[in-house]
Structure formats: C-alpha cells, structure tokens
N, C-alpha and C. Protein backbone atom coordinates (compact mmCIF):
# COMPACT_ATOMS: atom_id res chain seq x y z
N UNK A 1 0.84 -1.18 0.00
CA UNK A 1 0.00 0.00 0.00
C UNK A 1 0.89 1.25 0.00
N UNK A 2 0.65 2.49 -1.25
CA UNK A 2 1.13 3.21 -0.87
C UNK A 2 0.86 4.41 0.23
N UNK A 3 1.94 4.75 0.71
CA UNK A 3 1.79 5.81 1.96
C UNK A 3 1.83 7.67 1.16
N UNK A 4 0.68 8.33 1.01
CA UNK A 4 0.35 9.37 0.09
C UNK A 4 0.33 10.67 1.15
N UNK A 5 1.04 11.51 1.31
CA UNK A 5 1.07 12.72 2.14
C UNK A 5 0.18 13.60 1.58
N UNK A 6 -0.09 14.63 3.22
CA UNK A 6 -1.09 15.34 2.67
C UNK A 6 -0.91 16.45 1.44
N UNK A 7 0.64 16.59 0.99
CA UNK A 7 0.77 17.32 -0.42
C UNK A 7 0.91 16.26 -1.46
N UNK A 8 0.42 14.95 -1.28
CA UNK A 8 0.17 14.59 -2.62
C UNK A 8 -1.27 14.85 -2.89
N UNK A 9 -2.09 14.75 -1.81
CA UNK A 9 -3.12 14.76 -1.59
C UNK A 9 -3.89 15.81 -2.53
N UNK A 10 -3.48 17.07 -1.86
CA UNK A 10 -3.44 18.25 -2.60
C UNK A 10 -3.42 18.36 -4.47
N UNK A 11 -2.01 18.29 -4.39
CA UNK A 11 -2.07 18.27 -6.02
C UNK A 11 -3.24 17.10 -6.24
N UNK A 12 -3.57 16.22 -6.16
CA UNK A 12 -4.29 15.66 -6.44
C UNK A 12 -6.19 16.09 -6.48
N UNK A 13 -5.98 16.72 -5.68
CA UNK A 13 -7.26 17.83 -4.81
C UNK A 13 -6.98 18.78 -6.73
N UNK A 14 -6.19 19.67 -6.73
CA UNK A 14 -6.43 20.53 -7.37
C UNK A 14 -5.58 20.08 -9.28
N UNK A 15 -5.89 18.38 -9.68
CA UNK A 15 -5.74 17.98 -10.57
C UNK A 15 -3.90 18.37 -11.24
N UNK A 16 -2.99 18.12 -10.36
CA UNK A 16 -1.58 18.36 -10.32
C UNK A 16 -1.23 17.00 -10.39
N UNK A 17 -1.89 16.65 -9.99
CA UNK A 17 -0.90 15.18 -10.51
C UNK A 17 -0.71 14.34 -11.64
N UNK A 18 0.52 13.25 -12.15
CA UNK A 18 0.97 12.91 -13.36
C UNK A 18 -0.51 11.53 -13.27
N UNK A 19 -1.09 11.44 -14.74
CA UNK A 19 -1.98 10.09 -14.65
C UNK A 19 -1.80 8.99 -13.70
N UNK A 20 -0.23 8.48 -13.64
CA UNK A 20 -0.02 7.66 -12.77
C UNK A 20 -0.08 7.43 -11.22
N UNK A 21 -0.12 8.55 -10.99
CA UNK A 21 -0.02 9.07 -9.52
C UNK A 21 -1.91 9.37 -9.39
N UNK A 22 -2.12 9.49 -9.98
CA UNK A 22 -3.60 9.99 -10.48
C UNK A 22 -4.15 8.29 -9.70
N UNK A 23 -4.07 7.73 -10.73
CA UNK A 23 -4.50 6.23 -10.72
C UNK A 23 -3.84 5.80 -9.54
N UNK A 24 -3.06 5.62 -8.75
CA UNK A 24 -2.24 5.21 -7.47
C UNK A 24 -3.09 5.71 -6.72
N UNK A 25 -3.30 7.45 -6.36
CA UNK A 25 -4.15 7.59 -5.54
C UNK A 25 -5.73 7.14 -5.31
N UNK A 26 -6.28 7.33 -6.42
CA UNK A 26 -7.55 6.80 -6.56
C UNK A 26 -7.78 5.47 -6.22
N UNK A 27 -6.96 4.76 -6.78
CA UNK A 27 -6.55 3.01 -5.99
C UNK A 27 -6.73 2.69 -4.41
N UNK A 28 -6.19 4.05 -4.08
CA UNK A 28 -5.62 3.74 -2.79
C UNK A 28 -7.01 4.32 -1.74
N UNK A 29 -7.45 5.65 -2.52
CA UNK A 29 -9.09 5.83 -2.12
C UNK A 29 -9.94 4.52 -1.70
N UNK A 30 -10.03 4.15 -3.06
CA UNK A 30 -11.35 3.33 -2.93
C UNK A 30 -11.13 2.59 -1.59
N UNK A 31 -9.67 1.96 -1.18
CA UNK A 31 -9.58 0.88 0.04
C UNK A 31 -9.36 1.71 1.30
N UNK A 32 -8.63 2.57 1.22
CA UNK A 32 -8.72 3.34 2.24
C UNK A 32 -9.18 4.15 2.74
N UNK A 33 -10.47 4.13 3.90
CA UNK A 33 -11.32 5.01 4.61
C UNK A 33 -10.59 6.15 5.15
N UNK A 34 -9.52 5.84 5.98
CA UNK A 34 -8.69 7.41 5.96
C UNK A 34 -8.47 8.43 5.18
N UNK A 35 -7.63 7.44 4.64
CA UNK A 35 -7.18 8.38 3.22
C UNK A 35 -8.51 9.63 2.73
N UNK A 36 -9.65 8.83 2.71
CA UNK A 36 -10.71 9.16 1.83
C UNK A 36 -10.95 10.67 2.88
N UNK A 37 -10.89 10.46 4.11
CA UNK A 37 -11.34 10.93 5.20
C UNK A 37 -10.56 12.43 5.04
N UNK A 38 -8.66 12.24 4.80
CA UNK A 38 -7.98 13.02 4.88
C UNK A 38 -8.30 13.99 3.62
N UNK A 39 -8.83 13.44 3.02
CA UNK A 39 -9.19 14.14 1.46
C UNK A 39 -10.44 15.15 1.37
N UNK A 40 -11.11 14.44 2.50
CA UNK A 40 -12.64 15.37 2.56
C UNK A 40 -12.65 16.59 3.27
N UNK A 41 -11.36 16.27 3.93
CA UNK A 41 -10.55 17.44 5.16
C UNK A 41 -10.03 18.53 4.19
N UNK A 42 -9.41 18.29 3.47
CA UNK A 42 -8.96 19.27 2.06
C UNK A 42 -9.78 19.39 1.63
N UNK A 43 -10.83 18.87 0.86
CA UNK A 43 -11.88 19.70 0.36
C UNK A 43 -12.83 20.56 0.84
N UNK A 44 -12.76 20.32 2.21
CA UNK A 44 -14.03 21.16 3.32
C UNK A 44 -12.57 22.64 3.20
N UNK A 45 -11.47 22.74 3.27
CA UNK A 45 -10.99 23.64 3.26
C UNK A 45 -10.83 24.33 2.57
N UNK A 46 -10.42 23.36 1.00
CA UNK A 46 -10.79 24.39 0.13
C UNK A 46 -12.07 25.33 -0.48
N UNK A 47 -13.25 24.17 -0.48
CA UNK A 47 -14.26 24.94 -0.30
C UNK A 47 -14.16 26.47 0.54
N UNK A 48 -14.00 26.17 1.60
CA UNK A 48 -13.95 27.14 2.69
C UNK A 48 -12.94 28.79 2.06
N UNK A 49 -11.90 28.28 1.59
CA UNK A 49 -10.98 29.45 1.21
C UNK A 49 -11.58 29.90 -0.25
N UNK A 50 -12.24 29.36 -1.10
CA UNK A 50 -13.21 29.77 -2.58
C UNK A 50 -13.91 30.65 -1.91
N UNK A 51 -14.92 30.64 -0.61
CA UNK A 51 -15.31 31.47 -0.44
C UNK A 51 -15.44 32.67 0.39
N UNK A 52 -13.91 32.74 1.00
CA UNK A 52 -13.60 33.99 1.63
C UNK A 52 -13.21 34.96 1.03
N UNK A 53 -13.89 36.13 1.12
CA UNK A 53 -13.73 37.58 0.79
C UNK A 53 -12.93 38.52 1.26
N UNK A 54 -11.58 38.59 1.33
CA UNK A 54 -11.02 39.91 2.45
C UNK A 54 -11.10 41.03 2.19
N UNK A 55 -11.35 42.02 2.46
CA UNK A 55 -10.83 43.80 1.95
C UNK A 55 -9.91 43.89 3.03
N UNK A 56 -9.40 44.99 2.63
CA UNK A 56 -8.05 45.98 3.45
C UNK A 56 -9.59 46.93 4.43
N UNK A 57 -8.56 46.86 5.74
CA UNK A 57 -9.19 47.93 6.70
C UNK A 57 -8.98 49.16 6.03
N UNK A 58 -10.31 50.15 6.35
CA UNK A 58 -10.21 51.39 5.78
C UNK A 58 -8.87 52.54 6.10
N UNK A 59 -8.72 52.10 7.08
CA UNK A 59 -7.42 52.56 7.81
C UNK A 59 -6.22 52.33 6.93
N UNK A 60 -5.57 50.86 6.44
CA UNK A 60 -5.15 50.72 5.57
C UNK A 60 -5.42 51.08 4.17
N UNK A 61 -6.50 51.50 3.43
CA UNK A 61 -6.36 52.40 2.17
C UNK A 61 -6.24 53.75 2.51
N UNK A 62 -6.81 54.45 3.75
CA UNK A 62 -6.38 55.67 3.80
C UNK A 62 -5.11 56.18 4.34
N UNK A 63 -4.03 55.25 4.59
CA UNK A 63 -2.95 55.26 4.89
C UNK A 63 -2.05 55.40 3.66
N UNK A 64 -2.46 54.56 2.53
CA UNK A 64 -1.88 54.11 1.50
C UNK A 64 -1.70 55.43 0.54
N UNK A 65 -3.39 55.99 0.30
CA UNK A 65 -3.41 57.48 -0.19
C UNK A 65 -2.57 58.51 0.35
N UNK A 66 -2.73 58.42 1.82
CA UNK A 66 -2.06 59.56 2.14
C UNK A 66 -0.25 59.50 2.10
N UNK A 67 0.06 58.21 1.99
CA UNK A 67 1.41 58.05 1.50
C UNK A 67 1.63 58.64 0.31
N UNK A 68 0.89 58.06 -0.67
CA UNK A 68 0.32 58.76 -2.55
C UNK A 68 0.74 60.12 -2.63
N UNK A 69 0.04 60.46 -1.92
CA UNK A 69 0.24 62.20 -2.15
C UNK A 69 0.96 62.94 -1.62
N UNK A 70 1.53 62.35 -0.26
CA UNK A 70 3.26 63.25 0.12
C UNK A 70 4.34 62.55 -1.03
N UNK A 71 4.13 61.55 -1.48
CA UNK A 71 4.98 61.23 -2.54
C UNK A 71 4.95 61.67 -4.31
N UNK A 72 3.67 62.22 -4.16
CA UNK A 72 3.38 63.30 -5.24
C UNK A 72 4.00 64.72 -5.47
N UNK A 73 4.21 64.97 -3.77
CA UNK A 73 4.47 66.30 -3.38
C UNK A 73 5.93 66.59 -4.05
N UNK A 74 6.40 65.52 -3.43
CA UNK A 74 7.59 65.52 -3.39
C UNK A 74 8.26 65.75 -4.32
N UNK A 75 7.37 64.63 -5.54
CA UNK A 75 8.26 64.18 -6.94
C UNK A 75 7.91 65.91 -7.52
N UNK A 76 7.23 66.77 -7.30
CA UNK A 76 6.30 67.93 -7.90
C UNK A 76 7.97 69.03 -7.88
C-alpha cells in the first residue's frame, strides 16, 4: 500500500498530478477510509478558502493614499 502525504493529496485535490499518480491515488481511495477521510478534510478547506472575501481595513487604504500624495508632493 502506498503511503500518500497530505501534499500529494493536494495536487491531487487541485488535478496536479501525473496520470499515474492519479491512478495510485484513486486506488488507494477506494480501500482506504482514511485516506478518503484526509481528502474530505482538504476539500471542506478548500471549499472554505473559494469562499472567503477579504478587503483591506479602511485605515489601511487611507494610509496608503495619504502616503500617494506626500509622494506626489515631493516628486512635484
């Protein structure tokens, strides 16, 4: 049996892997309930990160501007 880490896992998650490795893992799915287990763990995460949204605190863009424009000053 092969022993598949959670970054093969991955590429495999996001279709990185070579056919062969493709077919090895999937092999190794069907018999192994872990495995399958560790896989559903990556997908609940990735799901999870598809749908997070971040913005910058307003603090941080109005920091950013006001950098902008003493550096406007300057170049002037």
């Amino acid at each position: 049996m092969n022993l598949f880490t959670p970054e093969d896992l991955l590429l495999y998650l996001y279709k990185e892997t070579d056919p062969e490795q493709t077919a090895a893992i999937e092999a190794a799915l069907a018999q192994d309930w872990t495995l399958r287990e560790k896989l559903a763990v990556l997908q609940a995460a990735q799901n999870r990160l598809n749908t997070l949204v971040e913005q910058p605190r307003t603090e941080t863009v109005l920091n950013i501007l006001r950098y902008a424009r003493q550096e406007e000053k300057i170049s002037q």
